[in-house]
PDB file of N, CA and C in Angstrom:
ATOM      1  N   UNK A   1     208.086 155.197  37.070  1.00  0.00           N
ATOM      2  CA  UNK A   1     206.782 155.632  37.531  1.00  0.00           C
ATOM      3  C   UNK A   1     205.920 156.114  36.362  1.00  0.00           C
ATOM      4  N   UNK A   2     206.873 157.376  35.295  1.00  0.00           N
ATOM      5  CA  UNK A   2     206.110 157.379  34.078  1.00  0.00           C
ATOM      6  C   UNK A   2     205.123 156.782  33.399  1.00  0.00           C
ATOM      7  N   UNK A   3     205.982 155.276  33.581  1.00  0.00           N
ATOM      8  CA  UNK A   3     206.086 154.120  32.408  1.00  0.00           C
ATOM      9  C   UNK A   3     204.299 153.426  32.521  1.00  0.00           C
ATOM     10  N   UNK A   4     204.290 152.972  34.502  1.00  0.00           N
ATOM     11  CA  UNK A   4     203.069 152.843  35.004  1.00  0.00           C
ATOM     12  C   UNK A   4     201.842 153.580  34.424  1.00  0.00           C
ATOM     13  N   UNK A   5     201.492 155.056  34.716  1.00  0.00           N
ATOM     14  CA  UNK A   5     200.957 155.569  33.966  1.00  0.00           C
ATOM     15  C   UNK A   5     200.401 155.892  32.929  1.00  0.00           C
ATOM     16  N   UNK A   6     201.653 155.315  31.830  1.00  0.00           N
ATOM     17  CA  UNK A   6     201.462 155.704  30.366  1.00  0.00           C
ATOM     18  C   UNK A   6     200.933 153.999  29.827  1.00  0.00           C
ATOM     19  N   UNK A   7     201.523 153.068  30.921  1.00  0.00           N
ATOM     20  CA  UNK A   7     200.442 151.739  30.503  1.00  0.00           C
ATOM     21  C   UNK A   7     199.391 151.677  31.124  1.00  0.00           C
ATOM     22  N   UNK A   8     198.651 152.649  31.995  1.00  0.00           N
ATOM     23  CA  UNK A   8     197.632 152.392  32.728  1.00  0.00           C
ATOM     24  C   UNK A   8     196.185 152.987  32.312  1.00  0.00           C
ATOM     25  N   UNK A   9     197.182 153.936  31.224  1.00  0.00           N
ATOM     26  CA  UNK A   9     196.048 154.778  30.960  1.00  0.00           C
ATOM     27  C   UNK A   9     195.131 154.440  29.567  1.00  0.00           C
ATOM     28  N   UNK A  10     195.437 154.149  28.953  1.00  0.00           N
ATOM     29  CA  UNK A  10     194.927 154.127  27.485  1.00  0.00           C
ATOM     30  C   UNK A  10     194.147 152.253  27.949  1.00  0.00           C
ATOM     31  N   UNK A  11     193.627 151.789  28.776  1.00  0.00           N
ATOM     32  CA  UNK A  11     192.554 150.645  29.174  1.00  0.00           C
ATOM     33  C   UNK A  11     191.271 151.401  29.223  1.00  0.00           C
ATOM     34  N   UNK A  12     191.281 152.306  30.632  1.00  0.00           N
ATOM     35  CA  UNK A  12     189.629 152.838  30.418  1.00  0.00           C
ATOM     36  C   UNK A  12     189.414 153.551  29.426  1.00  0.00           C
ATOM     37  N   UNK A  13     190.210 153.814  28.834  1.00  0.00           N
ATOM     38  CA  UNK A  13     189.716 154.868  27.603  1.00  0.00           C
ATOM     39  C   UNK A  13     189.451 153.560  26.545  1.00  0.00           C
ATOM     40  N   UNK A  14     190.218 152.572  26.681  1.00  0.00           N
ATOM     41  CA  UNK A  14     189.831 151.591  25.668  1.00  0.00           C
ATOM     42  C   UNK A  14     188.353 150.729  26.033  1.00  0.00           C
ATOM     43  N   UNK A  15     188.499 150.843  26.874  1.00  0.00           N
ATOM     44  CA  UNK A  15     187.060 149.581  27.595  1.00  0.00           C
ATOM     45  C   UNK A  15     185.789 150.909  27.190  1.00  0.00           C
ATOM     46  N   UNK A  16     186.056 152.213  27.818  1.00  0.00           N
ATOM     47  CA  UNK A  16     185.102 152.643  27.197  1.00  0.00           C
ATOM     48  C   UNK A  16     184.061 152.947  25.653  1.00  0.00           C
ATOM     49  N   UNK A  17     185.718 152.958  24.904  1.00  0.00           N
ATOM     50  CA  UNK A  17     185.012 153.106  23.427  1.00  0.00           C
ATOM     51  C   UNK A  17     185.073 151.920  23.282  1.00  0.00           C
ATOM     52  N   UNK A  18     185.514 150.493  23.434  1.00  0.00           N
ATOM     53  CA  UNK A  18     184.732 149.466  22.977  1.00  0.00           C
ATOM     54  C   UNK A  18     183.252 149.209  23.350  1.00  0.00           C
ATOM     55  N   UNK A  19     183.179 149.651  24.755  1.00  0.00           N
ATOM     56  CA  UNK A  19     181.639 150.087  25.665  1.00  0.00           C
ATOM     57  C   UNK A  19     180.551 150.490  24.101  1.00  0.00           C
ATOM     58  N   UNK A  20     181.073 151.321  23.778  1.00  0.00           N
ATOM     59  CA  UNK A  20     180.222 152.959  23.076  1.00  0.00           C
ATOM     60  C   UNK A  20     180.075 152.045  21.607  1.00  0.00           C
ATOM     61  N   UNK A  21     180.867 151.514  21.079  1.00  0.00           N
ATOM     62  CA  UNK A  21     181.166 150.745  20.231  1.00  0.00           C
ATOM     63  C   UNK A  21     179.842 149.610  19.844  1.00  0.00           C
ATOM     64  N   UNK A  22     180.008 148.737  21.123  1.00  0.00           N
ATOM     65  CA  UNK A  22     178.987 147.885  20.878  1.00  0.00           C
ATOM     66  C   UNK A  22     177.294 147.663  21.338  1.00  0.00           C
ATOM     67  N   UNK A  23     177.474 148.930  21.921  1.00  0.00           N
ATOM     68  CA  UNK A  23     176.281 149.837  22.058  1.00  0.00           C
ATOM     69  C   UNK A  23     175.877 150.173  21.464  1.00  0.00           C
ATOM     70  N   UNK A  24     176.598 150.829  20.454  1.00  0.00           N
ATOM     71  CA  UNK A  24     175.799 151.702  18.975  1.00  0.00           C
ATOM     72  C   UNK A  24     175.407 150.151  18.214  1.00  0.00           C
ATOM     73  N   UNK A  25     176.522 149.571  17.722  1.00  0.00           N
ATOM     74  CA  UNK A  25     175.654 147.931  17.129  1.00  0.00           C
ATOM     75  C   UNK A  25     174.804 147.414  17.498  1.00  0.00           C
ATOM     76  N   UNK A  26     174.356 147.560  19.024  1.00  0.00           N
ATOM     77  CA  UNK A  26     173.179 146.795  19.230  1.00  0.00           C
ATOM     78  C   UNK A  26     171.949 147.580  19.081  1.00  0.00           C
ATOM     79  N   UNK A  27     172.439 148.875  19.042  1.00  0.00           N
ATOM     80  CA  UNK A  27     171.304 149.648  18.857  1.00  0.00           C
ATOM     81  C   UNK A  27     170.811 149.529  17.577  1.00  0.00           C
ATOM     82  N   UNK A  28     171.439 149.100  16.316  1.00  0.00           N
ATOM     83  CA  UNK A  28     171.326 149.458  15.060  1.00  0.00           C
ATOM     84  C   UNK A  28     170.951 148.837  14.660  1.00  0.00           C
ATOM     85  N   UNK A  29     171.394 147.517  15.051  1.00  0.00           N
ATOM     86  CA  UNK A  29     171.103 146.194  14.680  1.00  0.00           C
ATOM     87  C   UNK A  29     170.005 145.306  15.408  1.00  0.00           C
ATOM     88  N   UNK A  30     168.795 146.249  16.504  1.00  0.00           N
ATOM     89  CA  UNK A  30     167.722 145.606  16.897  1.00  0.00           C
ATOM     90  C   UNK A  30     166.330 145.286  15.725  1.00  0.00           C
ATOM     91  N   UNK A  31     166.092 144.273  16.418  1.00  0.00           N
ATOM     92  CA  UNK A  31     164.569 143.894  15.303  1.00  0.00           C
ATOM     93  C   UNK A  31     164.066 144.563  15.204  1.00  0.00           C
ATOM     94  N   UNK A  32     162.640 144.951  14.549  1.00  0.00           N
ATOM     95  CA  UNK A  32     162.031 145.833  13.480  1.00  0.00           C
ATOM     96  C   UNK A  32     160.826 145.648  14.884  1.00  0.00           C
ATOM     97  N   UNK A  33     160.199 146.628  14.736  1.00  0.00           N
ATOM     98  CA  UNK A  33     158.850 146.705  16.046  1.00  0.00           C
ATOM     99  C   UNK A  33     157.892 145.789  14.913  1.00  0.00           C
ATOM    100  N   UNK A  34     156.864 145.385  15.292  1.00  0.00           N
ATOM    101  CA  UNK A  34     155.851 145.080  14.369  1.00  0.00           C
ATOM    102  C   UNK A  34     154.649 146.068  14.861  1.00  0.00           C
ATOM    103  N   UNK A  35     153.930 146.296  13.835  1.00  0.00           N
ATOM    104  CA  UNK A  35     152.842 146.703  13.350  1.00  0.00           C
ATOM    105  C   UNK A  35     152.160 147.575  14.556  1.00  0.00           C
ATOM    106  N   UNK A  36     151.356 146.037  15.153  1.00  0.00           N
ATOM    107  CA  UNK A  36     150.767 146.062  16.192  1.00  0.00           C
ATOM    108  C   UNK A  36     151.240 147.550  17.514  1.00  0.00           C
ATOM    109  N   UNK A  37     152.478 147.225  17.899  1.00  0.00           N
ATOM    110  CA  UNK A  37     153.252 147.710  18.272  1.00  0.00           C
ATOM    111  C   UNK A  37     153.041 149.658  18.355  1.00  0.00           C
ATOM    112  N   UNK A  38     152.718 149.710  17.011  1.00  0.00           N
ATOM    113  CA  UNK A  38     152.519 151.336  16.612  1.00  0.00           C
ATOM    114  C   UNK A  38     151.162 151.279  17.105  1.00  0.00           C
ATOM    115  N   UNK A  39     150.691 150.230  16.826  1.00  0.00           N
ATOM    116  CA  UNK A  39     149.164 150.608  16.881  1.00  0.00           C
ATOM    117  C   UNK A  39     148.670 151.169  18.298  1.00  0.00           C
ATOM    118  N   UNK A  40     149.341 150.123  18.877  1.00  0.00           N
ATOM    119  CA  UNK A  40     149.112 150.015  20.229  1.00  0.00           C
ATOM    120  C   UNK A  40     149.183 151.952  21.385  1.00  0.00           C
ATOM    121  N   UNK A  41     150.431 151.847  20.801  1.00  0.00           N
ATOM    122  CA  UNK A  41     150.768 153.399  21.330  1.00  0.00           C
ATOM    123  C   UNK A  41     150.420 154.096  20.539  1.00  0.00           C
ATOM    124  N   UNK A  42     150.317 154.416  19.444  1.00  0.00           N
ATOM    125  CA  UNK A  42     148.920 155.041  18.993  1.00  0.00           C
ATOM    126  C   UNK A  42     147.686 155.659  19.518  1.00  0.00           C
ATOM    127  N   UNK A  43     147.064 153.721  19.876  1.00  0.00           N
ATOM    128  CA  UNK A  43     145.934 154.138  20.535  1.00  0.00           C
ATOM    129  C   UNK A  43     145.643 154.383  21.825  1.00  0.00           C
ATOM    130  N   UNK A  44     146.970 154.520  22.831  1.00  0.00           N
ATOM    131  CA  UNK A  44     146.991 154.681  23.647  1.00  0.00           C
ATOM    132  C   UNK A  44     147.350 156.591  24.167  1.00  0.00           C
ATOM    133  N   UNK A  45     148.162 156.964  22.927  1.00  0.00           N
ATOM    134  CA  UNK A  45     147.925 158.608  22.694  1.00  0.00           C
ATOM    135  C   UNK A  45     147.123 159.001  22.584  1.00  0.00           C
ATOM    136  N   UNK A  46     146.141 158.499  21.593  1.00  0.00           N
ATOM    137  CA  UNK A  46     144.746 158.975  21.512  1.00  0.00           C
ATOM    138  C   UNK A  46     144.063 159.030  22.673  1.00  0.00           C
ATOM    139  N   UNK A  47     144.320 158.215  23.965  1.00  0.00           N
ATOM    140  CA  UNK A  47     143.330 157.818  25.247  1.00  0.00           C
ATOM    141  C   UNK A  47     143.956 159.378  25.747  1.00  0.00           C
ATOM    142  N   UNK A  48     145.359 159.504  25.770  1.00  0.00           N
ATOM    143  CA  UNK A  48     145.413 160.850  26.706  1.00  0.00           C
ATOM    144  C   UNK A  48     145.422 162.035  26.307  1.00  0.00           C
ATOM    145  N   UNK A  49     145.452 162.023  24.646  1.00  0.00           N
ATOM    146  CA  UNK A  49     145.047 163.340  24.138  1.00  0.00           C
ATOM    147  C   UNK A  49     143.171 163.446  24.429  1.00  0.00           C
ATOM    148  N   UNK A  50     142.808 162.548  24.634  1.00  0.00           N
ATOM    149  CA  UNK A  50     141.203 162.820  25.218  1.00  0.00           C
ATOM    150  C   UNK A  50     140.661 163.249  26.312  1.00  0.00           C
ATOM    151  N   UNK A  51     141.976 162.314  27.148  1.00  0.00           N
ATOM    152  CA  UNK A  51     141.654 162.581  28.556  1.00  0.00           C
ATOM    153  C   UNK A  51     142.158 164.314  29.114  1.00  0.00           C
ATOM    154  N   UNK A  52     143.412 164.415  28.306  1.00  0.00           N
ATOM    155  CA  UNK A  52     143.546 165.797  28.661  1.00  0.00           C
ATOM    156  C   UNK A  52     142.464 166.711  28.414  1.00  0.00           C
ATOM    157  N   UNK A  53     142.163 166.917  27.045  1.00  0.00           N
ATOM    158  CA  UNK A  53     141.038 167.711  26.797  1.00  0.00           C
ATOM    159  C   UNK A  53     139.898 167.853  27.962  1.00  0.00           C
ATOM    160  N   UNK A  54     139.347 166.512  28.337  1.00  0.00           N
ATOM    161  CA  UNK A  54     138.166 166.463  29.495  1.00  0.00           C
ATOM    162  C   UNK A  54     138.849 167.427  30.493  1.00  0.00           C
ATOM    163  N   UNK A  55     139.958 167.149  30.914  1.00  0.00           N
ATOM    164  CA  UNK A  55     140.527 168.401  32.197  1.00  0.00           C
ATOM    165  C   UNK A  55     140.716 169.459  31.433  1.00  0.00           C
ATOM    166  N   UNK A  56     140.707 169.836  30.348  1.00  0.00           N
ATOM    167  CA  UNK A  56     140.851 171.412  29.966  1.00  0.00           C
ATOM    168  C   UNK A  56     139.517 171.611  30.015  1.00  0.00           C
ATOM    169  N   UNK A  57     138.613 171.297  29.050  1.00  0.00           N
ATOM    170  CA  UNK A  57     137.607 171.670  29.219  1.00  0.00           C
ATOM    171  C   UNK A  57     136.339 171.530  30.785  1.00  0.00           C
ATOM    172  N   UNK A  58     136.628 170.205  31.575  1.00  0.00           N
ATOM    173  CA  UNK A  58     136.225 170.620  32.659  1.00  0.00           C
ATOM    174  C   UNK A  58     136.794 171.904  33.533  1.00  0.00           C
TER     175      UNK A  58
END
């Protein structure tokens, strides 16, 4: 019964850190944003740092 156990156990612990594993690689290893990209949200911060102001100051 031990034996069951002691082979049953060390899979999810393995599936998980291979999980965690190739998660972090894909994270690391994604393409580069372009340019645009910054710009974009950028100028789209700028829209609600404005818009907030109008409700503070209204």
């Amino acid at each position: 019964m031990s034996r069951l156990f002691a082979a049953a156990a060390p899979a999810p612990l393995w599936n998980s850190l291979e999980a965690a594993v190739r998660h972090t690689f894909r994270s690391l290893t994604a393409p580069a944003a372009e340019a645009s990209v910054f710009e974009a949200l950028e100028s789209e911060q700028a829209r609600i740092r404005q818009s907030s102001r109008m409700w503070l100051v209204g």
